[in-house]
Protein backbone atom coordinates (compact mmCIF):
# COMPACT_ATOMS: atom_id res chain seq x y z
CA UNK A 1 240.70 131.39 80.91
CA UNK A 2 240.75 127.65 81.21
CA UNK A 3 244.05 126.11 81.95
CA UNK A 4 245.12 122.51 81.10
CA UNK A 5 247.41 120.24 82.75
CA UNK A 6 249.08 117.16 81.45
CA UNK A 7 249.75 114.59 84.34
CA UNK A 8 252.29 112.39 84.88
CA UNK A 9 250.40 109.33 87.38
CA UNK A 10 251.98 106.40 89.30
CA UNK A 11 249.80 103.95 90.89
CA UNK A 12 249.63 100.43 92.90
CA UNK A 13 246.62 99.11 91.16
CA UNK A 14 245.20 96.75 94.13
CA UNK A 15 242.75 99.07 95.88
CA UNK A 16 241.83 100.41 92.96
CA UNK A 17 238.51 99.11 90.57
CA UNK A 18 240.58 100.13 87.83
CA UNK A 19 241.04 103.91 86.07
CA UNK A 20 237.52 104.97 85.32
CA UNK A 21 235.21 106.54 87.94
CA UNK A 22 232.44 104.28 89.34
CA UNK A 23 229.79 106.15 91.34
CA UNK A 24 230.16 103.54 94.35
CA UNK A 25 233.93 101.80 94.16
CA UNK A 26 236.97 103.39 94.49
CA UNK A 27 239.07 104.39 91.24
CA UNK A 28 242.11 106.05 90.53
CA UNK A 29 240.21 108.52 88.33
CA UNK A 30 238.21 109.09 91.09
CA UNK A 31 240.28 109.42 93.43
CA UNK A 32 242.22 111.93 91.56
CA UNK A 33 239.19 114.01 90.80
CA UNK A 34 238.30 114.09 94.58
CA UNK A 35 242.11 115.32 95.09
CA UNK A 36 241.71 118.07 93.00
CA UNK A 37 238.29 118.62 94.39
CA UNK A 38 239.81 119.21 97.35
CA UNK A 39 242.43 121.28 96.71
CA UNK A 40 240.90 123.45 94.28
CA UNK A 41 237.48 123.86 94.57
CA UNK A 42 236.71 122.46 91.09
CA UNK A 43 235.09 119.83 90.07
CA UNK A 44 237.04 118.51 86.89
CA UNK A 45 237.45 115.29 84.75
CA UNK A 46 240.97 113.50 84.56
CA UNK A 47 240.99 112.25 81.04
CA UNK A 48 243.41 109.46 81.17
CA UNK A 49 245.70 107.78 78.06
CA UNK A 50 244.75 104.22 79.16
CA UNK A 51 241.89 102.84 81.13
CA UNK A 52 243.33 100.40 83.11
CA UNK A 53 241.44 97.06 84.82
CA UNK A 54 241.12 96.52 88.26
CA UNK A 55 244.57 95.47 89.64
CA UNK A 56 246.44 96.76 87.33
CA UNK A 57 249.44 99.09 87.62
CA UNK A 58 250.99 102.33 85.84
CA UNK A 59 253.98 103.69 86.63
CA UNK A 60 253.73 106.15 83.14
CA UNK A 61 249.96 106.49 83.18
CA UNK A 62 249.19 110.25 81.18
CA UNK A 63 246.07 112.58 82.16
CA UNK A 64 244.97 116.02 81.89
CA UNK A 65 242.67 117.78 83.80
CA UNK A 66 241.16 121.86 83.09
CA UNK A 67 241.29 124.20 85.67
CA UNK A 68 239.78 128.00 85.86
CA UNK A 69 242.19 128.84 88.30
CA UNK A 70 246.08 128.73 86.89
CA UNK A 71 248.49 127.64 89.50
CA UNK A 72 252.23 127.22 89.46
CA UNK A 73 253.24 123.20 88.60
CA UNK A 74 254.27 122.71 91.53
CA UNK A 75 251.72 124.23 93.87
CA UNK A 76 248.72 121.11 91.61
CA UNK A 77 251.38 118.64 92.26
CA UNK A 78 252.18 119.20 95.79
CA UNK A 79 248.42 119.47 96.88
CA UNK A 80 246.98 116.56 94.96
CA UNK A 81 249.31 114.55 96.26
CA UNK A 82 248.56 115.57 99.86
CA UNK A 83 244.76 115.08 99.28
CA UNK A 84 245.74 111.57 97.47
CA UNK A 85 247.60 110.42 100.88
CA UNK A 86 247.27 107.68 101.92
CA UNK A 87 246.25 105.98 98.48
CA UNK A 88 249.21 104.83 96.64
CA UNK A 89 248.71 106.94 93.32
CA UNK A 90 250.75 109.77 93.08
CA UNK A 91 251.65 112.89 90.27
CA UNK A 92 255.25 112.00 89.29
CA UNK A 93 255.14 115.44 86.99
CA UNK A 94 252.95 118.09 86.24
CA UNK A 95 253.00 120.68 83.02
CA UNK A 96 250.77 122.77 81.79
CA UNK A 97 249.83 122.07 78.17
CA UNK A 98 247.70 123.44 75.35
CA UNK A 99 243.97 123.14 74.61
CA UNK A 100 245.04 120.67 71.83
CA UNK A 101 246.99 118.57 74.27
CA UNK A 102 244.36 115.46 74.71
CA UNK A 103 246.07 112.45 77.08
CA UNK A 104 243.98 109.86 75.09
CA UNK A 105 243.17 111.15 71.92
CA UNK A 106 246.47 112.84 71.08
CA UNK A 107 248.57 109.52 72.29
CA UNK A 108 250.63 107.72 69.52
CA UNK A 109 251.77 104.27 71.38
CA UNK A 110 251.07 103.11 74.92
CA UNK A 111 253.93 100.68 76.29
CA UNK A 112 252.82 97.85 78.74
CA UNK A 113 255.23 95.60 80.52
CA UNK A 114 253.41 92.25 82.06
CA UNK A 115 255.86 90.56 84.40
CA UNK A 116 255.98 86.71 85.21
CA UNK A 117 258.01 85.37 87.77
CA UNK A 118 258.86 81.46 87.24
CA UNK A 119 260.22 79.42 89.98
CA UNK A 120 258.53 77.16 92.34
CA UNK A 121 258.86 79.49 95.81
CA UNK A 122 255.71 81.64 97.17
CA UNK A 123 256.09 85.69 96.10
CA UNK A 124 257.38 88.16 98.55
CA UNK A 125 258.57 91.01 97.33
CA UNK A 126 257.06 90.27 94.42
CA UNK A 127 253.73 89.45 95.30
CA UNK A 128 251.00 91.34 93.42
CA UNK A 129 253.24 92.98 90.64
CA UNK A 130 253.87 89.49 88.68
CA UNK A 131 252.04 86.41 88.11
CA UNK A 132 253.51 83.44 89.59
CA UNK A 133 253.98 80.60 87.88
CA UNK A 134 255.10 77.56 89.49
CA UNK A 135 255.86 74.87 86.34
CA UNK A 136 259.12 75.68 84.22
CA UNK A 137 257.58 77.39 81.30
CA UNK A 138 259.61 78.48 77.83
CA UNK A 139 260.20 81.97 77.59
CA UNK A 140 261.96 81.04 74.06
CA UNK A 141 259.07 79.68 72.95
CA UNK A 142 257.04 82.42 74.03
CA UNK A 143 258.91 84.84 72.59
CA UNK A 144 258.88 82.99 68.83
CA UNK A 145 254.83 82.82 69.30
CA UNK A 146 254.48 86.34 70.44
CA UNK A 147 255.65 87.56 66.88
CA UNK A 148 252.32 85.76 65.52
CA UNK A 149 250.96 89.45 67.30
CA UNK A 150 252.69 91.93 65.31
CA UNK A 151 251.41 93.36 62.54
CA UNK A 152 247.97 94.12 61.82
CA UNK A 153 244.94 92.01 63.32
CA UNK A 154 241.68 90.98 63.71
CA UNK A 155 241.76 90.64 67.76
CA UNK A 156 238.83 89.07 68.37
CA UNK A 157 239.83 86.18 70.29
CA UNK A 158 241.56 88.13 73.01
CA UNK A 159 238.92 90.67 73.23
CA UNK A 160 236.91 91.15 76.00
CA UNK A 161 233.09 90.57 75.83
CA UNK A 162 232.49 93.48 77.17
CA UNK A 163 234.66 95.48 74.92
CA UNK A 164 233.08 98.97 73.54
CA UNK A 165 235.95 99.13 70.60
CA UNK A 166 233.79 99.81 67.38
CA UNK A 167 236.26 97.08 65.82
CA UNK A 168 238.35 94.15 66.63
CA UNK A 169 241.30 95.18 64.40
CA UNK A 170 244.28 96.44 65.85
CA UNK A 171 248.02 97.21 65.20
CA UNK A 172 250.69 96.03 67.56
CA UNK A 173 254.00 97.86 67.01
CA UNK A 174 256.69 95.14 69.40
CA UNK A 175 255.83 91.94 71.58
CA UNK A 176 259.14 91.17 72.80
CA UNK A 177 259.52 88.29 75.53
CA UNK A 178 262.98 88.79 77.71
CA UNK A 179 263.77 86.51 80.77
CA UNK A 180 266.45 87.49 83.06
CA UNK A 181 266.44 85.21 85.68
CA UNK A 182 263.47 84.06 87.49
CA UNK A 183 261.50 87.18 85.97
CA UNK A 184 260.44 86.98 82.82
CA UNK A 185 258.87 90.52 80.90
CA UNK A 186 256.41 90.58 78.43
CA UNK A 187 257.15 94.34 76.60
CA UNK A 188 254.17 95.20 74.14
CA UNK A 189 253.50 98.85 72.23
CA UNK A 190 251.03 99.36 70.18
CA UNK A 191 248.79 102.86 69.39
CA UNK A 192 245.70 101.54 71.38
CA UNK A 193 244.62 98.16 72.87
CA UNK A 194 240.96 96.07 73.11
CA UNK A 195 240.11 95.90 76.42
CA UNK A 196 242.08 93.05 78.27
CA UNK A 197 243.59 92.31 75.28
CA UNK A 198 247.31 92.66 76.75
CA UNK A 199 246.26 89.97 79.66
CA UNK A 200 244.39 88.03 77.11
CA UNK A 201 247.61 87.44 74.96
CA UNK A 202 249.97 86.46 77.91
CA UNK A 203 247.79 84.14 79.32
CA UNK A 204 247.55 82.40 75.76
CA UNK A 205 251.23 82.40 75.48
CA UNK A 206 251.71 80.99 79.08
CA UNK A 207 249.82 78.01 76.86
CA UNK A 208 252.67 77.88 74.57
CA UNK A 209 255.62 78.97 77.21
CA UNK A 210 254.05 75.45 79.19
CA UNK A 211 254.13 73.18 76.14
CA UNK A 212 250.20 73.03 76.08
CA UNK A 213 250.25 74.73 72.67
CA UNK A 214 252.64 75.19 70.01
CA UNK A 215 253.33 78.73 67.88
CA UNK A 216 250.78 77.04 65.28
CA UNK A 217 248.18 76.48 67.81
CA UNK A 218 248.33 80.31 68.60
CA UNK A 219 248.03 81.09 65.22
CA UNK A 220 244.97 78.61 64.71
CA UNK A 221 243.35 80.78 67.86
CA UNK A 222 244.45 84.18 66.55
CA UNK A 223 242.66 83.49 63.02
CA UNK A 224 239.85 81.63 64.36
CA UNK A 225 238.66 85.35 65.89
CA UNK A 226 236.56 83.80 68.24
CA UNK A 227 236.77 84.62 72.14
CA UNK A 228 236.18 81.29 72.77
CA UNK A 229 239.30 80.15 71.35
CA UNK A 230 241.16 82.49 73.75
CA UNK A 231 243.40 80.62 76.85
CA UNK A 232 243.12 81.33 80.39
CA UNK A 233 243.61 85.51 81.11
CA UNK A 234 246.48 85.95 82.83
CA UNK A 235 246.24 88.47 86.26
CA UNK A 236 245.94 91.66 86.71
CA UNK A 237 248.65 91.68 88.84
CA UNK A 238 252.27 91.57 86.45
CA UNK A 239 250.53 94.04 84.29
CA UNK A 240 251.51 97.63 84.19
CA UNK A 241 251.08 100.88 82.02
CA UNK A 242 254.96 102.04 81.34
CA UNK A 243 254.75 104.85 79.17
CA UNK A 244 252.44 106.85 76.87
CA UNK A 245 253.92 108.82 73.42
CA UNK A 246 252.68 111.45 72.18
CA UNK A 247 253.42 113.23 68.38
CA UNK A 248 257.01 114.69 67.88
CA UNK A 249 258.19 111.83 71.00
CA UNK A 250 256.24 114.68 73.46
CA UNK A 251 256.34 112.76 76.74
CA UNK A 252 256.70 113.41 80.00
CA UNK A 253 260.06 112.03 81.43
């Protein structure tokens, strides 16, 4: 009988050509497939909650995989992460779950956190897990034009061309903007995204944060549902997958 495991996935986004497998770059669904290749014998899909761009991070990312074989928890999560060394992705948890567990279908919100660090010094530690931004920008006024996302919306502006979504419309649950510091955090849930969407949205509020635009001017580009209308998209790099919740708050913790 077919067991399923729900995985808990952490991952440094840079080598990676984003989540889903290509047939010649390297992806962390691949990559994860060829672990459990390895260690089991069986060739299996990793269904993930969120496919992630190139460069971007997780440190919540949810997948399952089906195996023939059962095996203890521990015994996947110890040998996929062998056969993952030295590619920084790595099981944080491993359970086994239900045939009616789905990590994308079954999902309720996905959290993402895009980090900007302001100030006028080169990244260190930092450097490619924030965007860096030289000129002072506004976090306040970031934060005010951010609300102009909750709610209900026709995306289309800051949705990829290349987006497969049947529709533009989407529902986004929080878009706070916190600065502590230097760093300033960009925390937005919502059930499901349009591709790039997140980095579509920061980069249009970096427009506002710099004085470029004002909150009006964002909501002239949000109604005008036109790509075209959409500022710069911001990196890859401050962008990262948080946390994935499921029905009944079911998440792995």
């Amino acid at each position: 009988m077919t067991q399923r495991y729900r995985l808990m996935i952490e991952y440094d986004g840079r080598p990676f050509c984003g989540w889903q497998r290509q047939l010649e770059d390297i992806t962390v669904q691949g990559a994860i497939e060829a672990a459990f290749l390895k260690f089991s014998g069986e060739r299996v899909v990793c269904q993930g909650a969120g496919r992630t761009d190139a460069g971007v991070h997780a440190r919540g990312q949810v997948a399952h995989v089906d195996l023939e074989k059962s095996w203890s928890v521990d015994k996947v999560q110890g040998a996929v992460n062998q056969h993952l060394t030295p590619l920084p992705v790595s099981l944080l948890k491993v359970e086994k779950a239900g045939p009616e567990f789905h990590a994308r279908f079954s999902a309720v919100a996905r959290h993402y956190v895009y980090r900007i660090i302001n100030r006028r010094a080169p990244l260190t530690i930092d450097n490619g897990f924030a965007w860096h931004i030289k000129r002072t920008i506004s976090s306040r006024a970031m934060a005010e034009a951010a609300q102009c996302f909750v709610g209900e919306h026709d995306f289309s502006t800051f949705r990829d061309s290349e987006c497969q979504a049947e529709s533009p419309v989407r529902t986004i649950d929080r878009f706070d903007v916190i600065q502590t510091g230097e760093t300033i955090e960009c925390h937005v849930s919502a059930q499901s995204f349009l591709h790039r969407q997140v980095r579509s949205m920061v980069g249009s509020l970096e427009n506002v944060g710099s004085g470029k635009w004002t909150v009006q001017d964002l909501k002239q580009v949000l109604d005008a549902k036109d790509r075209k209308a959409c500022g710069p998209v911001a990196p890859p790099d401050g962008l990262c997958l948080v946390q994935v919740d499921y029905p009944g708050n079911d998440r792995l913790s």
